[in-house]
Protein backbone atom coordinates (compact mmCIF):
# COMPACT_ATOMS: atom_id res chain seq x y z
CA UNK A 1 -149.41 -42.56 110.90
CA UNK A 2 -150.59 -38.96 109.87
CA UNK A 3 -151.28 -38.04 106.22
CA UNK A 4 -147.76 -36.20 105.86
CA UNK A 5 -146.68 -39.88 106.89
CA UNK A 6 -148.32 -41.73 104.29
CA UNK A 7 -147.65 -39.23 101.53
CA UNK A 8 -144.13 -39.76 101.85
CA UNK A 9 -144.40 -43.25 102.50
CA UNK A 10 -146.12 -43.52 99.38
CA UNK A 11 -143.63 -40.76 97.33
CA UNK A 12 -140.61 -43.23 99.05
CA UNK A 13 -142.44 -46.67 97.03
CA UNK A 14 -143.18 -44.95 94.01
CA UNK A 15 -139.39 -43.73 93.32
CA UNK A 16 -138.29 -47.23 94.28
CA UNK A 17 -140.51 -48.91 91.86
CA UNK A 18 -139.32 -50.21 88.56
CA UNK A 19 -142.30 -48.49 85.83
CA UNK A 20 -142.30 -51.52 83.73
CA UNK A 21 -145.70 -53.56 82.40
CA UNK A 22 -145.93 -55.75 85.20
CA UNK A 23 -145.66 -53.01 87.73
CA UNK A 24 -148.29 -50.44 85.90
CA UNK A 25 -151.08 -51.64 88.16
CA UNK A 26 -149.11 -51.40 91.39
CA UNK A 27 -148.21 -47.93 90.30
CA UNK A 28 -151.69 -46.81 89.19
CA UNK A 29 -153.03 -47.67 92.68
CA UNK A 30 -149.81 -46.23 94.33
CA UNK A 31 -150.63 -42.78 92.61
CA UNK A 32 -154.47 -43.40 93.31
CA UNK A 33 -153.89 -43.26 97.12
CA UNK A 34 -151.33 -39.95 96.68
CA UNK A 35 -154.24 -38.28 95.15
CA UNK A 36 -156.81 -39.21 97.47
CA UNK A 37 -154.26 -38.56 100.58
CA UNK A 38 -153.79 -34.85 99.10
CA UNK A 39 -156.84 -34.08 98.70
CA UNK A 40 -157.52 -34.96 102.71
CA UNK A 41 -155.01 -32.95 103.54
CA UNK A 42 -156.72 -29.71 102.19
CA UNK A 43 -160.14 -30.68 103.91
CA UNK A 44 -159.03 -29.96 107.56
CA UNK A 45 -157.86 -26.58 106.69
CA UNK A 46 -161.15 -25.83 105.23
CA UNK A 47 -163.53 -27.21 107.36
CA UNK A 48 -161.88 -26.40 110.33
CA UNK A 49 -162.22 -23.02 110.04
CA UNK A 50 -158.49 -21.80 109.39
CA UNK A 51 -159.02 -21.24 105.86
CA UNK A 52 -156.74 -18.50 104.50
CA UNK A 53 -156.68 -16.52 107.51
CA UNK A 54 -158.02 -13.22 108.19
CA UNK A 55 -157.25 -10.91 105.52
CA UNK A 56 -155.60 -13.77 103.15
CA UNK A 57 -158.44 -13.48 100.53
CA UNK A 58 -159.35 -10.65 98.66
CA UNK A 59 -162.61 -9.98 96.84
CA UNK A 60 -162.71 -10.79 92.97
CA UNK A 61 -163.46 -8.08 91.09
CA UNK A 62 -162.70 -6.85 87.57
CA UNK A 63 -163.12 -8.76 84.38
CA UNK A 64 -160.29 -11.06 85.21
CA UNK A 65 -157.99 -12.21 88.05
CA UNK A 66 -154.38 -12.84 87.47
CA UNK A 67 -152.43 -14.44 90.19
CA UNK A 68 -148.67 -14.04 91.06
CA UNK A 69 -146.83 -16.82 92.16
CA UNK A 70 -143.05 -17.64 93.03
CA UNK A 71 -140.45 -17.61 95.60
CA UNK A 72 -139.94 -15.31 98.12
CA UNK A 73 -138.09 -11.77 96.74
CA UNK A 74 -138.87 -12.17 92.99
CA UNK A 75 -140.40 -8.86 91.95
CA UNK A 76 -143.98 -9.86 92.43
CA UNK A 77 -144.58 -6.78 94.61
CA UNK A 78 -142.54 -4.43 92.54
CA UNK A 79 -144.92 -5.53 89.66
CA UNK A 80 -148.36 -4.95 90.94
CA UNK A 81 -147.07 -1.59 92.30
CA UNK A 82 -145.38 -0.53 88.52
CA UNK A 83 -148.86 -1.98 86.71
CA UNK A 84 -151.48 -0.29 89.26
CA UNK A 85 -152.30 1.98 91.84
CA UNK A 86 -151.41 -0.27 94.60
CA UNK A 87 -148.36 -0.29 96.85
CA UNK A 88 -147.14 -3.86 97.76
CA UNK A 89 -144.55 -3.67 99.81
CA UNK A 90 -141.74 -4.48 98.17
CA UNK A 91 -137.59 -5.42 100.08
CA UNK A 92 -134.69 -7.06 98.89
CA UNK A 93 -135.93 -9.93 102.00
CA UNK A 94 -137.91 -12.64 102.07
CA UNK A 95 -141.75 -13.06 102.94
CA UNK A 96 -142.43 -9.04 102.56
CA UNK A 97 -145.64 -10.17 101.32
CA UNK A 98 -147.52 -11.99 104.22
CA UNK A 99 -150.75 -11.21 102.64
CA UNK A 100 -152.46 -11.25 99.59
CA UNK A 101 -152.74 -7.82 98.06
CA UNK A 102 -154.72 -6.79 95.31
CA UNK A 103 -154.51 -4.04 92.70
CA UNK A 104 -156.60 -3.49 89.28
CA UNK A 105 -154.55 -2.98 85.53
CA UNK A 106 -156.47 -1.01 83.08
CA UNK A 107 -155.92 -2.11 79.94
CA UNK A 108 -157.44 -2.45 76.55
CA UNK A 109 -160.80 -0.67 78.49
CA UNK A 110 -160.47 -4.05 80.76
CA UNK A 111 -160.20 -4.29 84.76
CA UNK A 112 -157.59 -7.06 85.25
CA UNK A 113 -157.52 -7.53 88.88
CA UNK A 114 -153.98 -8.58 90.20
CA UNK A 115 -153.46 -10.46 93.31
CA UNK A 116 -149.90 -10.65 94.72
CA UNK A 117 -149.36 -13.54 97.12
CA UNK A 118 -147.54 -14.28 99.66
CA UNK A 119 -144.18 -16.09 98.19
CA UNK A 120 -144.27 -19.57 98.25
CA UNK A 121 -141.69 -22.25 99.03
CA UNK A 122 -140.99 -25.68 98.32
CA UNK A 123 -143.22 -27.99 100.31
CA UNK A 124 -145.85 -25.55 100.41
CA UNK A 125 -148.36 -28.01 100.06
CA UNK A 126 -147.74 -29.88 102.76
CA UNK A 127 -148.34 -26.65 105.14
CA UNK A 128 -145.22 -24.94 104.98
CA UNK A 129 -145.44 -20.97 105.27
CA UNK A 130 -148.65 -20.22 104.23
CA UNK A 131 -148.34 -22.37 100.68
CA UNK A 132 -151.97 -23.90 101.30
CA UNK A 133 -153.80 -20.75 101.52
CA UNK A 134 -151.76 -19.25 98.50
CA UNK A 135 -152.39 -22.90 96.19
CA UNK A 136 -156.43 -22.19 96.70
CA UNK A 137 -156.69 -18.80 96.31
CA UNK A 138 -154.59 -19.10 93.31
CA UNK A 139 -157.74 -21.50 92.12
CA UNK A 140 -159.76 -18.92 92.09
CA UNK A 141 -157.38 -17.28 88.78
CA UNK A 142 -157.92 -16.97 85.56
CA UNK A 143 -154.82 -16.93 84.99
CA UNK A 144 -151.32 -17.58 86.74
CA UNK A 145 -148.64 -15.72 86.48
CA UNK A 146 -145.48 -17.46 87.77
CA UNK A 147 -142.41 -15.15 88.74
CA UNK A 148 -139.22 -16.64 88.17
CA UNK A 149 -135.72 -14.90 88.93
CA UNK A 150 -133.71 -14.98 85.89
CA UNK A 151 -130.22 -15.17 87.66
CA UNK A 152 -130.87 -18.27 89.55
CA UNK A 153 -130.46 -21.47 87.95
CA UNK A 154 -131.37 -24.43 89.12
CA UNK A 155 -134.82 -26.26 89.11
CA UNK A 156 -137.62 -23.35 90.69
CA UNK A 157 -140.23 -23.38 87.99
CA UNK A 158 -140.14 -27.31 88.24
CA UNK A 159 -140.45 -26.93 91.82
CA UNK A 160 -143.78 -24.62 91.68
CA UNK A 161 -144.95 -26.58 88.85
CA UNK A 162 -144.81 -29.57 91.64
CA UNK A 163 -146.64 -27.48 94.46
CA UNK A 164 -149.28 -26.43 92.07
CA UNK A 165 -149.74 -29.72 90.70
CA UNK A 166 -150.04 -31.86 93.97
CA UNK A 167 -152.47 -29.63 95.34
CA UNK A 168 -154.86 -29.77 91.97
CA UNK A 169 -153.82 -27.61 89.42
CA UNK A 170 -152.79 -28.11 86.21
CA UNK A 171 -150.70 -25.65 84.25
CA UNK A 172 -151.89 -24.97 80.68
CA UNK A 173 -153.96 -28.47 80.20
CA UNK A 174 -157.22 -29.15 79.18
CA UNK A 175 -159.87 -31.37 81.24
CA UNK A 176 -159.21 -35.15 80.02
CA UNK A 177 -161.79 -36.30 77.04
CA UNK A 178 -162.91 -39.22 79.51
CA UNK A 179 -166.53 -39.50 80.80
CA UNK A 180 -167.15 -41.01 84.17
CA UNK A 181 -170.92 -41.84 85.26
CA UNK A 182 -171.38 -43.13 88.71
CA UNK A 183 -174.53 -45.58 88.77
CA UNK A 184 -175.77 -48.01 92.12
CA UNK A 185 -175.62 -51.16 90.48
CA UNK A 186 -173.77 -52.78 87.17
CA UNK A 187 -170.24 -52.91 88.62
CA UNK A 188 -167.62 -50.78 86.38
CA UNK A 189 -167.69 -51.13 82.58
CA UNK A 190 -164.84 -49.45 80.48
CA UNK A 191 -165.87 -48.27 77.44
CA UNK A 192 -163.35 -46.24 74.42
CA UNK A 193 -163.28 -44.65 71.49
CA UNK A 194 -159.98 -45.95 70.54
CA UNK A 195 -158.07 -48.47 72.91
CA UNK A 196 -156.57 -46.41 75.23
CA UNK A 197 -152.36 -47.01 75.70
CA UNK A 198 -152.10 -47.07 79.31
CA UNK A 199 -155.41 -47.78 80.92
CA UNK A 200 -157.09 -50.73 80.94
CA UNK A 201 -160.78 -52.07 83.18
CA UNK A 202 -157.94 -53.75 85.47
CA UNK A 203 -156.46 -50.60 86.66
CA UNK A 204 -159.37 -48.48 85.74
CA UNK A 205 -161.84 -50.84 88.43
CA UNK A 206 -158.73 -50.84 90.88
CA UNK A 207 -158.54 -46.64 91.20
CA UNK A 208 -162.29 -46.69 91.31
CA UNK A 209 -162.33 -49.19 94.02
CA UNK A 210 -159.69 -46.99 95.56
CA UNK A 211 -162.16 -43.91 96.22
CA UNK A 212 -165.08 -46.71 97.26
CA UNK A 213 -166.50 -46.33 93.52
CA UNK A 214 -167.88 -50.08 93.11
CA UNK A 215 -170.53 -49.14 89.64
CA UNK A 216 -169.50 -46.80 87.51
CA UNK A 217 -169.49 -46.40 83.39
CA UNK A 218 -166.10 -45.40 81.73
CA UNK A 219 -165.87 -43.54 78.50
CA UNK A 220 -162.44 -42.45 77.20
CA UNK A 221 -162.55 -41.01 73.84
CA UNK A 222 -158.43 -40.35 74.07
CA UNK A 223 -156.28 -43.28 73.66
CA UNK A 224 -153.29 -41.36 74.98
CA UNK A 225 -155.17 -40.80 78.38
CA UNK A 226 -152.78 -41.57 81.64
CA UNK A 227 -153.32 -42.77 84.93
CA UNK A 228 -152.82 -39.75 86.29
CA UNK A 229 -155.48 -38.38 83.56
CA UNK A 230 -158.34 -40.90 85.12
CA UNK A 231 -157.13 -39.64 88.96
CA UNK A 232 -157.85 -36.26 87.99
CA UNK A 233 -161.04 -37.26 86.66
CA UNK A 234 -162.37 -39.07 90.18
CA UNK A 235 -160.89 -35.62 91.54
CA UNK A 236 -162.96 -33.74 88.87
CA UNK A 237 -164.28 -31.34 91.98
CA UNK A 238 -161.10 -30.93 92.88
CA UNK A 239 -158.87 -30.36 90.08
CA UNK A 240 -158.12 -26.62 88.39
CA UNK A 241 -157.25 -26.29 85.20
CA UNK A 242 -155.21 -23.08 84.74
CA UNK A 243 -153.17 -21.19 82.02
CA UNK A 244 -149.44 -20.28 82.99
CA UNK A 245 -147.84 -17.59 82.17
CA UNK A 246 -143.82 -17.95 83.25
CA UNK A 247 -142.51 -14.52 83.83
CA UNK A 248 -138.43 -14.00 84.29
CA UNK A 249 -137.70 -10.96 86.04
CA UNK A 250 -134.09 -9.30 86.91
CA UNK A 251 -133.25 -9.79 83.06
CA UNK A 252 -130.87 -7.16 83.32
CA UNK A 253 -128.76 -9.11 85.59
CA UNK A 254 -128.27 -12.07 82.77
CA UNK A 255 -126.54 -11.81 79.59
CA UNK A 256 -128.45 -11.44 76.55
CA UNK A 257 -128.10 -15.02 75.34
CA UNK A 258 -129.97 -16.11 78.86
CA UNK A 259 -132.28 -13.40 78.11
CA UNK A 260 -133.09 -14.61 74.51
CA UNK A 261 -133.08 -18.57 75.66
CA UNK A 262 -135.49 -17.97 78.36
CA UNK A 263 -137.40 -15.28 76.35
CA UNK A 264 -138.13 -18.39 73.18
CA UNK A 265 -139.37 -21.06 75.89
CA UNK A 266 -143.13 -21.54 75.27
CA UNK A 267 -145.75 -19.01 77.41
CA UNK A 268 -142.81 -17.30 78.74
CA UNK A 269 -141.75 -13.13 78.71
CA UNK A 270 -138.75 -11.51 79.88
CA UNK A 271 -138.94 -8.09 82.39
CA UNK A 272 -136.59 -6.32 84.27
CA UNK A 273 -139.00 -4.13 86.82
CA UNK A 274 -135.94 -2.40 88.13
CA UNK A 275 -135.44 -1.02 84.74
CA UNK A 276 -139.10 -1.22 83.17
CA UNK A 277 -138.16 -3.33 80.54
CA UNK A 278 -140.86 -5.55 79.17
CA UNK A 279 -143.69 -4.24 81.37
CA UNK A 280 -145.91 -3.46 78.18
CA UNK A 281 -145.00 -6.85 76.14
CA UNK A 282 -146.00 -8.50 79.29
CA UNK A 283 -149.82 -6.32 79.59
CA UNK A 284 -149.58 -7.55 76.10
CA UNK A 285 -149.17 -10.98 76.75
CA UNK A 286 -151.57 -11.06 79.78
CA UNK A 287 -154.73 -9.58 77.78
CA UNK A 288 -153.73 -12.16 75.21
CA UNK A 289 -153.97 -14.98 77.50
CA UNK A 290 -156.89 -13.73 79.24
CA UNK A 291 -158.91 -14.00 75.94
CA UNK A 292 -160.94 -11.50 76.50
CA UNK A 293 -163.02 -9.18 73.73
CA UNK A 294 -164.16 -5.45 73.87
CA UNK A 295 -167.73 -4.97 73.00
CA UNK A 296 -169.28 -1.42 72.10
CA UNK A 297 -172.79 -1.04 72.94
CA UNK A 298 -175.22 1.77 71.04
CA UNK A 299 -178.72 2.69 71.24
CA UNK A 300 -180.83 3.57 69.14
CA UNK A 301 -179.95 6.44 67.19
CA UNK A 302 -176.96 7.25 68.86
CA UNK A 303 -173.29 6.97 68.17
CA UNK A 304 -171.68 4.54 69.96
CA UNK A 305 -169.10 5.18 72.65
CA UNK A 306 -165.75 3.87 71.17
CA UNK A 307 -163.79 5.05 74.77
CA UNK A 308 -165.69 2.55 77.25
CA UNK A 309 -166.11 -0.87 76.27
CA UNK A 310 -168.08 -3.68 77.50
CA UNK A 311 -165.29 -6.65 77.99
CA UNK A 312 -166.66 -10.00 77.88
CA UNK A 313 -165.30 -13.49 77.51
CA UNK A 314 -163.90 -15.09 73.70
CA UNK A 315 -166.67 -16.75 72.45
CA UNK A 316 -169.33 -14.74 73.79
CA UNK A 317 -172.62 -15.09 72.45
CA UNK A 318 -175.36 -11.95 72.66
CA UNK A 319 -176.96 -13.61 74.94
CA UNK A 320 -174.21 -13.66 77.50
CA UNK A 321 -173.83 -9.88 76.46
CA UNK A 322 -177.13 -9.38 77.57
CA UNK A 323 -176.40 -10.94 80.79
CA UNK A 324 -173.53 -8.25 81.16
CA UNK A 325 -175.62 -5.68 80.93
CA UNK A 326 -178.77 -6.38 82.81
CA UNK A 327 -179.84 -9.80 84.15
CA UNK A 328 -183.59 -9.18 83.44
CA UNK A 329 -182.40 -8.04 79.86
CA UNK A 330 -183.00 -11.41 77.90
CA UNK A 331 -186.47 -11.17 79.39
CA UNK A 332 -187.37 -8.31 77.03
CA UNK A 333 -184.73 -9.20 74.33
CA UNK A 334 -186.15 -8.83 70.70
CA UNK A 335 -183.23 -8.80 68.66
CA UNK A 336 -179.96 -7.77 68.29
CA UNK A 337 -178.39 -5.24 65.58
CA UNK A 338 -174.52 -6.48 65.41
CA UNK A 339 -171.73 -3.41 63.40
CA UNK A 340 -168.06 -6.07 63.13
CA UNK A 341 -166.06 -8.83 62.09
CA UNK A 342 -168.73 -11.36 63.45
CA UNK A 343 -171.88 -9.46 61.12
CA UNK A 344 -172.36 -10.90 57.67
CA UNK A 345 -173.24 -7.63 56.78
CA UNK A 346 -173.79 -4.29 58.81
CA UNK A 347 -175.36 -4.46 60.72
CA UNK A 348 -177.23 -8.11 60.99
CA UNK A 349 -179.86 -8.53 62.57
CA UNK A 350 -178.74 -11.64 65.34
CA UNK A 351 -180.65 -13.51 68.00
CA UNK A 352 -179.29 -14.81 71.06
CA UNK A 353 -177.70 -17.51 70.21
CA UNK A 354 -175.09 -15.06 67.72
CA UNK A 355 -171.13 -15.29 68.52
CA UNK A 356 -169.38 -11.91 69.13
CA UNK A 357 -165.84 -11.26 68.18
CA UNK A 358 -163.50 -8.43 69.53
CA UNK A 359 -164.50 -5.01 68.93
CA UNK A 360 -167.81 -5.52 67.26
CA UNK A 361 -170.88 -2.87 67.75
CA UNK A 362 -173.75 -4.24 69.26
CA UNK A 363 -177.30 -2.37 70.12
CA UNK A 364 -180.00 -4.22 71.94
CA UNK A 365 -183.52 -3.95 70.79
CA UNK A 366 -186.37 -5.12 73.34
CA UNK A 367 -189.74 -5.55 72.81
């Protein structure tokens, strides 16, 4: 039996199974053995040297990557080509896209890379299409933006969110607050914060066992943490966790009580590419989700240059500016003068250790 096999052997017992107390431990292993059997089903593609194909990947660059996923003939093309200098091809047909295609958005003095994949389809992560190759470069994001059609109904945002998820990533979640240590001797011992709901050393020493984990320590500091939570945790290496950003396009095809329904659910914006409508709320949104924070640099003397920003990551500290601007820099670094929001008073004197905010004034002084 082949892993495609199991899988849906597996998939076929868990929808039959009554979730109920007695059966939570049968279940826990059930979904155990789904996770592990996914995860093999990546590893041939990689190490067997198909990988994405020649041409699938393309270079990160930038000071972010955004992703576009969804079906086949969504707009994702006619995006990247209305928001940079690159031409996607773009036809009312499916699979225009058979590569990924990159393009850069200036905005806010960033360099938001853009990467439009191929469109995916339902069982892509079993191998259909080219689904595998467009689930792990979309790993590589820092953010996902998932292209929706607003005049079709039906269930193709939970159908993505279902690729996505069985091959690893996790839409706008946050790592589980559970520590696992792997020792050589001890057997497993469970250890919480608060009692957690749904685990217990039964089921947590049955997944371990699962993955041939026969000693390990257990700390869960969340007493609402899931199986599912502790799978992902034995997956650590193998688990993403991504924001979402659902995007309906074609908005001018919908009346405007569909547009304002689907406009109010959470992480979502409306567009209508055909017509330009929403492009700039959804730049907007995507600098907003990218969390990202313009820096001016000075020196000495000198006025600083209020056109060209440094961009850097929220919650930046100087010494990760530094790192921006020079890698030997912190080798020399003295102090820092800091002009902003995050200054005390202007400018502060700050070591390395100081926190940035968005468009604060910093100038460098070495030794």
């Amino acid at each position: 039996m082949g892993i495609l096999e199991k899988i849906a052997a597996i998939q076929e017992e868990l929808a039959r199974t009554q979730k109920n107390k007695a059966t939570e431990y049968h279940i826990g292993l059930l979904k155990g053995k789904l996770a592990k059997y996914r995860r093999e089903l990546m590893e041939p593609t990689q190490a067997g040297g198909g990988g994405g194909g020649q041409g699938f990947e393309v270079a990160k660059a930038g000071d972010a990557r955004v992703t576009l996923i969804g079906f086949p003939s969504v707009g994702k093309s006619s995006f990247l080509s209305k928001v940079t200098n690159t031409k996607s091809e773009a036809a009312n047909y499916e699979f225009t896209t058979l590569t990924s295609v990159g393009g850069i958005l200036e905005y806010n003095g960033a360099e938001v890379q853009i990467v439009d994949l191929p469109g995916i389809i339902k069982a892509a992560s079993q191998g259909k299409g080219r689904g595998r190759q467009v689930i792990a470069v979309s790993k590589t994001s820092d953010l996902i933006m998932m292209v929706l059609d607003a005049t079709k109904s039906g269930d193709q945002r939970q159908i993505l969110e279902n690729e996505l998820e069985s091959m690893g990533i996790r839409l706008n979640k946050t790592r589980p607050d559970i520590s696992l240590k792997i020792k050589s001797t001890g057997g497993v011992r469970l250890n919480s914060i608060n009692p957690p709901k749904h685990l217990n050393e039964k089921v947590v020493s049955g997944l371990l066992k699962e993955y041939k984990i026969h000693n390990a320590d257990v700390l869960i500091r969340d007493e609402n943490v899931t199986i599912d939570d502790f799978i992902d945790i034995i997956n650590d290496q193998h688990i993403s966790y991504i924001k979402c950003l659902y995007v309906y396009n074609k908005i001018d095809a919908v009346s405007l009580e569909e547009c304002d329904r689907l406009a109010r659910e959470p992480n979502t914006v409306v567009m209508s590419c055909a017509l330009d409508l929403g492009i700039e709320d959804l730049k907007e949104e995507i600098w907003r989700q990218l969390d990202l924070l313009r820096l001016y640099t000075k020196r000495r003397g000198v006025a600083p240059v209020l056109d060209d920003p440094m961009v850097v990551r929220n919650h930046s500290t100087v010494s990760e500016v530094c790192d921006a601007i020079h890698r030997d820099m912190k080798n020399q670094f003295k102090y820092a003068l800091v002009w902003g929001s995050s200054a005390k008073h202007s400018p502060q004197k700050c070591g390395l250790t100081h926190e940035v905010h968005d468009e604060d004034v910093v100038q460098i002084v070495t030794k």
